[in-house]
C-alpha atoms as a PDB file:
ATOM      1  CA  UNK A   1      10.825  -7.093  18.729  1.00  0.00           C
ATOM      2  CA  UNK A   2       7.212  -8.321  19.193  1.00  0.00           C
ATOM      3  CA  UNK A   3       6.515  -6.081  16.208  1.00  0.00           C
ATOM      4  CA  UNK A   4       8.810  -7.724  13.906  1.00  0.00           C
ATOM      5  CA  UNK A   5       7.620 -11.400  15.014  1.00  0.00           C
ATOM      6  CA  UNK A   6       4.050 -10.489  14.276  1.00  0.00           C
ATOM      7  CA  UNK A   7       5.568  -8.872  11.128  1.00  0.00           C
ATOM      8  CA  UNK A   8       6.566 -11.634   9.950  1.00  0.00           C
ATOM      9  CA  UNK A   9       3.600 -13.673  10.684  1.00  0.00           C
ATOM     10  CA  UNK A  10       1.860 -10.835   8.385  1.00  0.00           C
ATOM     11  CA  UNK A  11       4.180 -10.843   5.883  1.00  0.00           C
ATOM     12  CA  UNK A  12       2.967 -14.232   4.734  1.00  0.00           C
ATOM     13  CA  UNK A  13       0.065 -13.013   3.892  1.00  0.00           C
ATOM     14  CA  UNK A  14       1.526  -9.890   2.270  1.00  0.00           C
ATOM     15  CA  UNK A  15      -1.867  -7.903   3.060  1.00  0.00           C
ATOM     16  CA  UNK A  16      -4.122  -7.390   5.777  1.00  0.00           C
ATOM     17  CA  UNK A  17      -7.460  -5.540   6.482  1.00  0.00           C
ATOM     18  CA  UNK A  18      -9.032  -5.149  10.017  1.00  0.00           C
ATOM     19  CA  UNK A  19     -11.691  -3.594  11.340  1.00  0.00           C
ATOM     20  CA  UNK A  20     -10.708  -0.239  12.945  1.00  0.00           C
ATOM     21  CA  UNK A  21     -13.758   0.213  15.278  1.00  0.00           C
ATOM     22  CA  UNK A  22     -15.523   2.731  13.065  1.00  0.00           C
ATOM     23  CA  UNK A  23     -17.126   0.749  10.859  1.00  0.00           C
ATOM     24  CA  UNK A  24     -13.871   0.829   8.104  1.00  0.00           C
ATOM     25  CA  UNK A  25     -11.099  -1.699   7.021  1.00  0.00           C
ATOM     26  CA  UNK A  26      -7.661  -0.694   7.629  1.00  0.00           C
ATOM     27  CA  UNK A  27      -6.265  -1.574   4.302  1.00  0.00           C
ATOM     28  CA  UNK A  28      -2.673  -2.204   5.124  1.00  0.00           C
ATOM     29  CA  UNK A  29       0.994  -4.100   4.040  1.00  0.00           C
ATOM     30  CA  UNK A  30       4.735  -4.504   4.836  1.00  0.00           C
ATOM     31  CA  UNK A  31       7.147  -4.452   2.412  1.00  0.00           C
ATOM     32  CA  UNK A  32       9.395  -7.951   1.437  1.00  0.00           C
ATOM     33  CA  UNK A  33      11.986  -6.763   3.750  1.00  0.00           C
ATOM     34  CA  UNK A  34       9.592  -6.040   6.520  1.00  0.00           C
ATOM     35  CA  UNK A  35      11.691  -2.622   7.298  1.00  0.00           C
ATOM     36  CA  UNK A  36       8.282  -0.793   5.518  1.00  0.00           C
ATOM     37  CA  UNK A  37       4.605  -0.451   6.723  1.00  0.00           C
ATOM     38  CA  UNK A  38       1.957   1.183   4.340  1.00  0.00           C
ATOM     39  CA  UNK A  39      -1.595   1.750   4.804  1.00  0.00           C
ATOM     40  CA  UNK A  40      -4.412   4.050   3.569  1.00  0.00           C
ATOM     41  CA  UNK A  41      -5.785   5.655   6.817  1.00  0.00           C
ATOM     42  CA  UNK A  42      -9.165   6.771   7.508  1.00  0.00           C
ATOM     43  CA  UNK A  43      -9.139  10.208   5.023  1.00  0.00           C
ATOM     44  CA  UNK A  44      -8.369   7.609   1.954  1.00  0.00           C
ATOM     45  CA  UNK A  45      -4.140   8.863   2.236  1.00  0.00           C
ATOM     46  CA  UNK A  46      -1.964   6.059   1.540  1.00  0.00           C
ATOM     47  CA  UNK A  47       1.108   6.188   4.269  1.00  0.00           C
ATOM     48  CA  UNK A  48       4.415   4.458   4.611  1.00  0.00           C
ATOM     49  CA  UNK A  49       6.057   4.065   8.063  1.00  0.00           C
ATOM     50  CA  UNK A  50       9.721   2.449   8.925  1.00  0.00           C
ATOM     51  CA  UNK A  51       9.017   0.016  11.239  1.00  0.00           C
ATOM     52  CA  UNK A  52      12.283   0.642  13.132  1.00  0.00           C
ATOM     53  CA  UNK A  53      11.748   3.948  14.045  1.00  0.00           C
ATOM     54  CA  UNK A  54       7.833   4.401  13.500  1.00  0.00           C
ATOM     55  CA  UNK A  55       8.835   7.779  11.586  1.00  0.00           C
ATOM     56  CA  UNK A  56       6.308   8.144   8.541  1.00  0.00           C
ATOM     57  CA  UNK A  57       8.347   8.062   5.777  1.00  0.00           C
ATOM     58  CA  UNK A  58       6.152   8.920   3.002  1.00  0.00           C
ATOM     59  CA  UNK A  59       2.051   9.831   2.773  1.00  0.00           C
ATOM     60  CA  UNK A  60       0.652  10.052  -0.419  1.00  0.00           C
ATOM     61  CA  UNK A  61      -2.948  11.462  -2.108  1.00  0.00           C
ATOM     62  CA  UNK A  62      -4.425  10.892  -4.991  1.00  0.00           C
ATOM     63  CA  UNK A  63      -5.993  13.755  -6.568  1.00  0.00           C
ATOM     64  CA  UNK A  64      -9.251  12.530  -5.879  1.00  0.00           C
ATOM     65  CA  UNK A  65      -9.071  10.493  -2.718  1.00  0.00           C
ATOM     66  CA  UNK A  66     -11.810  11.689  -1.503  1.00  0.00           C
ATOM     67  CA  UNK A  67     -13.636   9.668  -4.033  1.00  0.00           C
ATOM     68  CA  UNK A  68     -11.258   6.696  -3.645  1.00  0.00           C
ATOM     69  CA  UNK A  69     -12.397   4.194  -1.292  1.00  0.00           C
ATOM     70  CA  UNK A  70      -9.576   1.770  -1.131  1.00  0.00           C
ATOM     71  CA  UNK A  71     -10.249  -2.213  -0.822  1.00  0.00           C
ATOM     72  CA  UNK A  72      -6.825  -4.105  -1.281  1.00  0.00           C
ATOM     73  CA  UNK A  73      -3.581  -3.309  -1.371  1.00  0.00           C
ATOM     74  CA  UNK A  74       0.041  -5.113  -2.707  1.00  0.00           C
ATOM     75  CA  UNK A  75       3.471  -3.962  -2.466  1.00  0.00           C
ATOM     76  CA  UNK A  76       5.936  -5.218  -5.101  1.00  0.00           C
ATOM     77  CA  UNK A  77       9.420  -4.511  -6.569  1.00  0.00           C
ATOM     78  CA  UNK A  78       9.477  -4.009 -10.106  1.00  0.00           C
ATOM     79  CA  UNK A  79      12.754  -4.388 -12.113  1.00  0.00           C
ATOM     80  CA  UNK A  80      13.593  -3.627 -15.412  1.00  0.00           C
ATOM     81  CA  UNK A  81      16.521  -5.983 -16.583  1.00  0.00           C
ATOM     82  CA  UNK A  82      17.383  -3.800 -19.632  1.00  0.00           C
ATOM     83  CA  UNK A  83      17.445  -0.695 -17.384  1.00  0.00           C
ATOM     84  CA  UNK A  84      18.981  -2.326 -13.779  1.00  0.00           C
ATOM     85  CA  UNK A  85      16.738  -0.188 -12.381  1.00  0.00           C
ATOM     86  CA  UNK A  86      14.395  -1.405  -9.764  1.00  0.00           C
ATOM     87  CA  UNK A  87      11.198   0.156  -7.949  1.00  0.00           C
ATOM     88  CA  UNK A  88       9.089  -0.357  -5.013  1.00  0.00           C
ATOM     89  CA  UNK A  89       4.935   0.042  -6.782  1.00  0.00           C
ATOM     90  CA  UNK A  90       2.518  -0.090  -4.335  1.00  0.00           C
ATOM     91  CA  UNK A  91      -0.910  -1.045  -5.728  1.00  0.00           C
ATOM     92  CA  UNK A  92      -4.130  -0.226  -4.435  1.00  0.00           C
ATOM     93  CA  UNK A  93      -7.457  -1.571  -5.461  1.00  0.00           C
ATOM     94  CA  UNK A  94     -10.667   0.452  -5.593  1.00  0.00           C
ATOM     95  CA  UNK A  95     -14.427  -0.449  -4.777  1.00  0.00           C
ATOM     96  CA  UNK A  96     -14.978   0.944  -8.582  1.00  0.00           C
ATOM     97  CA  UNK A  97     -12.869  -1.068  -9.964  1.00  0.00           C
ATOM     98  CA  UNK A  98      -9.530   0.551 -10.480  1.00  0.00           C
ATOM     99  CA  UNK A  99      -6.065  -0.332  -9.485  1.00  0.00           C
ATOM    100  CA  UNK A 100      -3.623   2.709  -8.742  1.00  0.00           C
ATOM    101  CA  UNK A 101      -0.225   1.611  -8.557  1.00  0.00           C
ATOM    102  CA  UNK A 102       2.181   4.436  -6.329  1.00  0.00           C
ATOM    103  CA  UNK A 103       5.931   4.538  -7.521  1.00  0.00           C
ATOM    104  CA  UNK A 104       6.998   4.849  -3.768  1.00  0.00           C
ATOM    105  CA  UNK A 105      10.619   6.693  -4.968  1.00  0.00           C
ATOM    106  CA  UNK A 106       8.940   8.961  -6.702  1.00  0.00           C
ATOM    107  CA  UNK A 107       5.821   9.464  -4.330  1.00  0.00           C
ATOM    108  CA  UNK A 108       3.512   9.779  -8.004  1.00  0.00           C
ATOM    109  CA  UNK A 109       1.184   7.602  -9.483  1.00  0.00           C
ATOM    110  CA  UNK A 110       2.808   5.847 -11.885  1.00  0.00           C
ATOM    111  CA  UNK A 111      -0.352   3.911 -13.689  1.00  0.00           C
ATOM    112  CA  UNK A 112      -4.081   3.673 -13.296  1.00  0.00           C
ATOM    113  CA  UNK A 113      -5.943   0.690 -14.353  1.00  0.00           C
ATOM    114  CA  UNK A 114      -9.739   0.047 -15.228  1.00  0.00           C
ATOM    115  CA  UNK A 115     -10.285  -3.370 -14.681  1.00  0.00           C
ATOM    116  CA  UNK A 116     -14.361  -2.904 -13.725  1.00  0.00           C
ATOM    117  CA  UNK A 117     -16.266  -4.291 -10.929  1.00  0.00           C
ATOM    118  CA  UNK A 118     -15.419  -7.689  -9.807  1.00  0.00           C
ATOM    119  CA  UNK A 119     -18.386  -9.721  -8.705  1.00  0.00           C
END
């Protein structure tokens, strides 16, 4: 239950990065209900875990995610009100200036975005 307290804590700030020892941000976030943990690990693979069990529940990689060097992350529902249909998107930023945005029922990339370099 310490998990879920500090969970929570993180939760309010949606995303986290820390510094793994190596050198590398862990790029990581739980989902609104908290029951979800996803972050891209060291080889550039997003992963989802259940945070009851600890099972990994999904890992995804992008074609080229060896390229990819992740920087942010945010995990939102999106809902179509025409459609009733809802679905969990989990966005990642990129140090060149893309956003790819994972369709977590799915486990595909359902858009890529260009936005350039920030600075």
């Amino acid at each position: 239950h310490d998990q879920v307290t500090a969970a929570e804590g993180a939760a309010e700030d949606e995303a986290m990065a820390s510094d793994d020892g190596t050198g590398s941000e862990l790029i990581c976030a739980f989902d609104r209900t908290l029951e979800r943990f996803a972050a891209v690990t060291h080889d550039h693979r997003l992963r989802v875990w259940s945070t009851s069990t600890g099972k990994l529940l999904h890992s995804y990689t992008h074609p080229s995610h060896l390229y990819a060097r992740y920087t942010s992350i945010a995990w939102r529902v999106m809902s179509k009100k025409a459609a009733k249909r809802r679905r969990d998107v989990i966005a990642l930023g990129t140090a060149h200036g893309k956003v790819v945005c994972w369709d977590t029922a799915g486990g595909q990339v359902c858009a890529e975005l260009d936005v350039g370099r920030l600075e």
